[in-house]
Protein backbone atom coordinates (compact mmCIF):
# COMPACT_ATOMS: atom_id res chain seq x y z
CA UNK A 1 40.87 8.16 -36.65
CA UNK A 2 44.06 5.98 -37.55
CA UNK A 3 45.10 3.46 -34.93
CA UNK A 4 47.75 5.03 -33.89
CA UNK A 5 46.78 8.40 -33.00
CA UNK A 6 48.09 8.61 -28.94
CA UNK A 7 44.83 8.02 -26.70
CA UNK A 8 44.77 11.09 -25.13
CA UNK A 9 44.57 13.22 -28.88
CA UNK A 10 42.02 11.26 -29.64
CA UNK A 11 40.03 12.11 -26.86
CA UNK A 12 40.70 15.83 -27.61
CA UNK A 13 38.69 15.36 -30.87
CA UNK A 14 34.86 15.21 -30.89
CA UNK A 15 35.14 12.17 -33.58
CA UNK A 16 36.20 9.67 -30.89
CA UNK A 17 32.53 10.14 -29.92
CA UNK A 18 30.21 11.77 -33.24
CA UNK A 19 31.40 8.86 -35.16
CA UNK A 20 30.86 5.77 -32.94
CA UNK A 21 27.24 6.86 -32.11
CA UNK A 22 26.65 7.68 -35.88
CA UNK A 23 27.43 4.16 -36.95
CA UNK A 24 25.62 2.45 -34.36
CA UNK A 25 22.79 5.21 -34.73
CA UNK A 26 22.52 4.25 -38.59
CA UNK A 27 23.19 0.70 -37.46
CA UNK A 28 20.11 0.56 -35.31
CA UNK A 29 17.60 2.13 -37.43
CA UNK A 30 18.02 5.62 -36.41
CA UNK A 31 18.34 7.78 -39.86
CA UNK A 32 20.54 10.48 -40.69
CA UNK A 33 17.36 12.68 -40.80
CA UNK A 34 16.33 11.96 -36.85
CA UNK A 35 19.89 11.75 -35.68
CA UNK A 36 22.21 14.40 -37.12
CA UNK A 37 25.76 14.77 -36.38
CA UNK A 38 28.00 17.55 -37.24
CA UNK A 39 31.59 16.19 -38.94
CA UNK A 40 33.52 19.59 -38.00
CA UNK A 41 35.78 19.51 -35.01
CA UNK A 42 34.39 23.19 -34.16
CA UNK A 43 32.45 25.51 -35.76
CA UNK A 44 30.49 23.39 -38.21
CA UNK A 45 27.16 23.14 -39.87
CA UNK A 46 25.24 23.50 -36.29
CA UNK A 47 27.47 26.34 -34.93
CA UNK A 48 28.53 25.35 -31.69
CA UNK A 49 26.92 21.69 -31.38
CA UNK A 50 27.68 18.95 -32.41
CA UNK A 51 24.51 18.23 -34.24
CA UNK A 52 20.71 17.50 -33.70
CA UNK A 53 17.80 15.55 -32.60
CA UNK A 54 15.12 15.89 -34.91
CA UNK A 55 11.42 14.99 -34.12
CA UNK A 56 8.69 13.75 -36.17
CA UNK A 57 7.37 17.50 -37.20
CA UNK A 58 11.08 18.71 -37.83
CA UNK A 59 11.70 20.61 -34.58
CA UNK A 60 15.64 20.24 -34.00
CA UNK A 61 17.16 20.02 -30.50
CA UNK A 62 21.23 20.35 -30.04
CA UNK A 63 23.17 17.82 -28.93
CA UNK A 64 26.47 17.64 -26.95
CA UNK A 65 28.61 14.33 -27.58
CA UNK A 66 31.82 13.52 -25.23
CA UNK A 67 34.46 10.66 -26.06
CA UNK A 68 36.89 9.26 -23.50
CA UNK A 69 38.74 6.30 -22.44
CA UNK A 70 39.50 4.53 -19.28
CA UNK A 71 40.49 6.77 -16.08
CA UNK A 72 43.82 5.76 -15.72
CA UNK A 73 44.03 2.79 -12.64
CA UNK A 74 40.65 2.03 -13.07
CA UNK A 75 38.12 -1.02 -14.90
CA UNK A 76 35.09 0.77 -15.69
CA UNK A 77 35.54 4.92 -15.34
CA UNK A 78 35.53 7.39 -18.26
CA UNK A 79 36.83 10.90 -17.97
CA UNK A 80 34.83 13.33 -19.71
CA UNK A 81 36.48 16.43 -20.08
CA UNK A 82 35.23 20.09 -21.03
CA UNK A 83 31.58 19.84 -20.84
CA UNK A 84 30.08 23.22 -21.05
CA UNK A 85 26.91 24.87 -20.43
CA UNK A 86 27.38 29.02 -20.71
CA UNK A 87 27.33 29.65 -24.56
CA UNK A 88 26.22 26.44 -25.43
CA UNK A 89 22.13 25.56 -26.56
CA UNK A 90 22.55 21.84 -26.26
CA UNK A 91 19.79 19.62 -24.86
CA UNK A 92 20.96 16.05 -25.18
CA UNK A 93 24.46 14.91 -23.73
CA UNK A 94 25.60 11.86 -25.32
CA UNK A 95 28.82 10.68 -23.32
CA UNK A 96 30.42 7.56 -25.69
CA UNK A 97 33.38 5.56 -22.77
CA UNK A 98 35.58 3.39 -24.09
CA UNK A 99 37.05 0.54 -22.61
CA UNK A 100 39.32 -0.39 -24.66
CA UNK A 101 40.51 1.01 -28.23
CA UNK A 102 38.74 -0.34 -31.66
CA UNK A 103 40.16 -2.55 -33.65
CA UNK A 104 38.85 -0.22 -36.62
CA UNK A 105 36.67 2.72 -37.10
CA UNK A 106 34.53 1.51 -40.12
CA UNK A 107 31.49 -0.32 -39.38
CA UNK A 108 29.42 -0.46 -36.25
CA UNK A 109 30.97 -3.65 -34.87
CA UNK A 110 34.23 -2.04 -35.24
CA UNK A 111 33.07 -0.26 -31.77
CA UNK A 112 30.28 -1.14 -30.32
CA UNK A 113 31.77 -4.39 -28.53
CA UNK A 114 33.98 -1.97 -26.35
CA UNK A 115 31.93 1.18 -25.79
CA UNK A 116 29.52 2.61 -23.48
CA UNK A 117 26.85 5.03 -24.53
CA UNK A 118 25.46 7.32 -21.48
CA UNK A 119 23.04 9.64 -21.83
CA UNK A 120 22.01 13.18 -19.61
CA UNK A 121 18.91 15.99 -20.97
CA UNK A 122 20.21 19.53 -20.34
CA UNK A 123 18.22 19.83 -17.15
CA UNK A 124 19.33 17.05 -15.36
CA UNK A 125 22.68 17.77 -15.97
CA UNK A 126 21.86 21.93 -14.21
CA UNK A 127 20.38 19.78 -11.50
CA UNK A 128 23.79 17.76 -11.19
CA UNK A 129 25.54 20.76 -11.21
CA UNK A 130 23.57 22.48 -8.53
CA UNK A 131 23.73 19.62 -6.54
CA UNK A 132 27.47 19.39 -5.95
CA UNK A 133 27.72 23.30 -5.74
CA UNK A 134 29.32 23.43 -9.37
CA UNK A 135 28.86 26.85 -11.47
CA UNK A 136 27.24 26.73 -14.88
CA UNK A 137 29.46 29.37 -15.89
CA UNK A 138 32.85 27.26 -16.06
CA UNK A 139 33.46 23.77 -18.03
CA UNK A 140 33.50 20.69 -15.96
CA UNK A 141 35.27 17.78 -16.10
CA UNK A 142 33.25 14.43 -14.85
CA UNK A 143 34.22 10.91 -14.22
CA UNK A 144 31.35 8.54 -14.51
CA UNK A 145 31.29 4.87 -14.35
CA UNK A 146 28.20 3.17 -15.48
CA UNK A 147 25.72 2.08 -12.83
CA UNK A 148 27.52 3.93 -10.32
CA UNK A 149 25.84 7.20 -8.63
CA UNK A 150 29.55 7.90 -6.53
CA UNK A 151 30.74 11.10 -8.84
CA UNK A 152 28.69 14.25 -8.85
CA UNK A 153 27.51 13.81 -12.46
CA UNK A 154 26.89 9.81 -12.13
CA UNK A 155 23.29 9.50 -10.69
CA UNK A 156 22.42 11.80 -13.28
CA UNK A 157 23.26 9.51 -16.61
CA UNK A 158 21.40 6.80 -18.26
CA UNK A 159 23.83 3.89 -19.57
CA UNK A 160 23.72 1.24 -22.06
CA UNK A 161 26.36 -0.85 -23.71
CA UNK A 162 26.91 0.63 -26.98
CA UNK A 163 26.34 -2.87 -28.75
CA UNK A 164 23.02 -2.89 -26.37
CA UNK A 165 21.50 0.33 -28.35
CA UNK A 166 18.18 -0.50 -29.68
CA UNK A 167 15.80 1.43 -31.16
CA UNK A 168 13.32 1.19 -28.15
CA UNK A 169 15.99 2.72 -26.04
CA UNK A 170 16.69 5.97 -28.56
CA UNK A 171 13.08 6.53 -28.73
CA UNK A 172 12.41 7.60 -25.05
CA UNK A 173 15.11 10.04 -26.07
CA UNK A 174 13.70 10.88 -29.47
CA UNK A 175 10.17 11.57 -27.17
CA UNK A 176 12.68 13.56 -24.89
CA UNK A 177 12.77 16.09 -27.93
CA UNK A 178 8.69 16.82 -27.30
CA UNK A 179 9.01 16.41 -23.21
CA UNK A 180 12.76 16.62 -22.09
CA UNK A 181 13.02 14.82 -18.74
CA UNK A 182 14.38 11.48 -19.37
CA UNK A 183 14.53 9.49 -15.71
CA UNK A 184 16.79 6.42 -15.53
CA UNK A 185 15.74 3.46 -14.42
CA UNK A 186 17.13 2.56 -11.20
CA UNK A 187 16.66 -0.98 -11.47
CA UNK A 188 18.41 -1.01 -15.16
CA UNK A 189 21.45 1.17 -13.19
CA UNK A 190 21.86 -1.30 -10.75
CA UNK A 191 21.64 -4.40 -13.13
CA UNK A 192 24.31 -2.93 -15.15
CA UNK A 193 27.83 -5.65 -15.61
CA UNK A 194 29.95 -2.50 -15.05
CA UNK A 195 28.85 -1.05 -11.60
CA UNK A 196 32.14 -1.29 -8.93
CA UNK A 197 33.12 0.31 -5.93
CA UNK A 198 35.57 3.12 -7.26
């Protein structure tokens, strides 16, 4: 993850997401044996995912983590590419936005100050889908912008500023791993600093 890798390369390679949720993960209080993340570009320890959520009586659930920077011409918009459903068994979508790129990639406050962590269950994301007429059976490409519903994926992801994540707010997805349906708080979405007209 050197400084200088070109933007776009970086967003190519899972790590511009697994690793800025695993340090503020760890940094929060979440362990490496609730949250865990796969290091492999492809093909790793959890086959196709990019890791787990683990509950309290050790039943895993996949996860699906997405890094991207700013939409080019726009303030607040991430474009998440490649997010698949046929052949994948994830149920948690962790989409990490950046705003701007880290000064380093070491500790937790390397990132957190320019990062957004948004957050979609499996099902809500098929609903999404269905909704705008997309097929399950090809990769889509979404861009979101916090707090904003505008895009065919937005209404369906929970946001929080990455320096934000608490350990009250992972838990109602750690619960999500015994009852997955995970409804955002409309008042939260609409309080959010980042919501604009795009």
């Amino acid at each position: 993850m050197r400084k200088d890798l070109p933007k776009h390369s970086r967003d190519c390679m899972d790590m511009a997401g697994k690793l800025p949720l695993a340090l503020k993960a760890l940094d929060a209080g979440i362990s490496p044996q609730e949250l865990l993340v796969d290091c492999a570009q492809a093909g790793g320890l959890h086959g196709k995912g990019d890791g787990s959520l683990v509950a309290a009586d050790g039943r895993a659930e996949g996860i699906e983590i997405k890094g991207a920077g700013l939409k080019r011409g726009k303030k607040c918009s991430f474009a998440f590419k490649g997010i698949r459903v046929r052949g994948t068994s994830w149920k948690h979508l962790f989409l990490l936005g950046r705003e701007s790129e880290p000064e380093g990639w070491s500790t937790a406050s390397d990132v957190d100050g320019c990062m957004w962590l948004g957050y979609v269950g499996r099902d809500r994301y098929k609903q999404a889908l269905r909704g705008a007429g997309r097929s399950e059976r090809e990769q889509q490409d979404a861009t979101v912008t916090p707090g904003s519903s505008r895009s065919w994926l937005g209404g369906a992801v929970e946001w929080v500023r990455l320096k934000d994540l608490t350990r009250a707010w992972w838990d109602t997805k750690g619960s999500a791993v015994n009852s997955i349906c995970v409804e955002p708080s409309i008042k939260a979405q609409k309080n959010l600093r980042c919501a604009r007209k795009n």
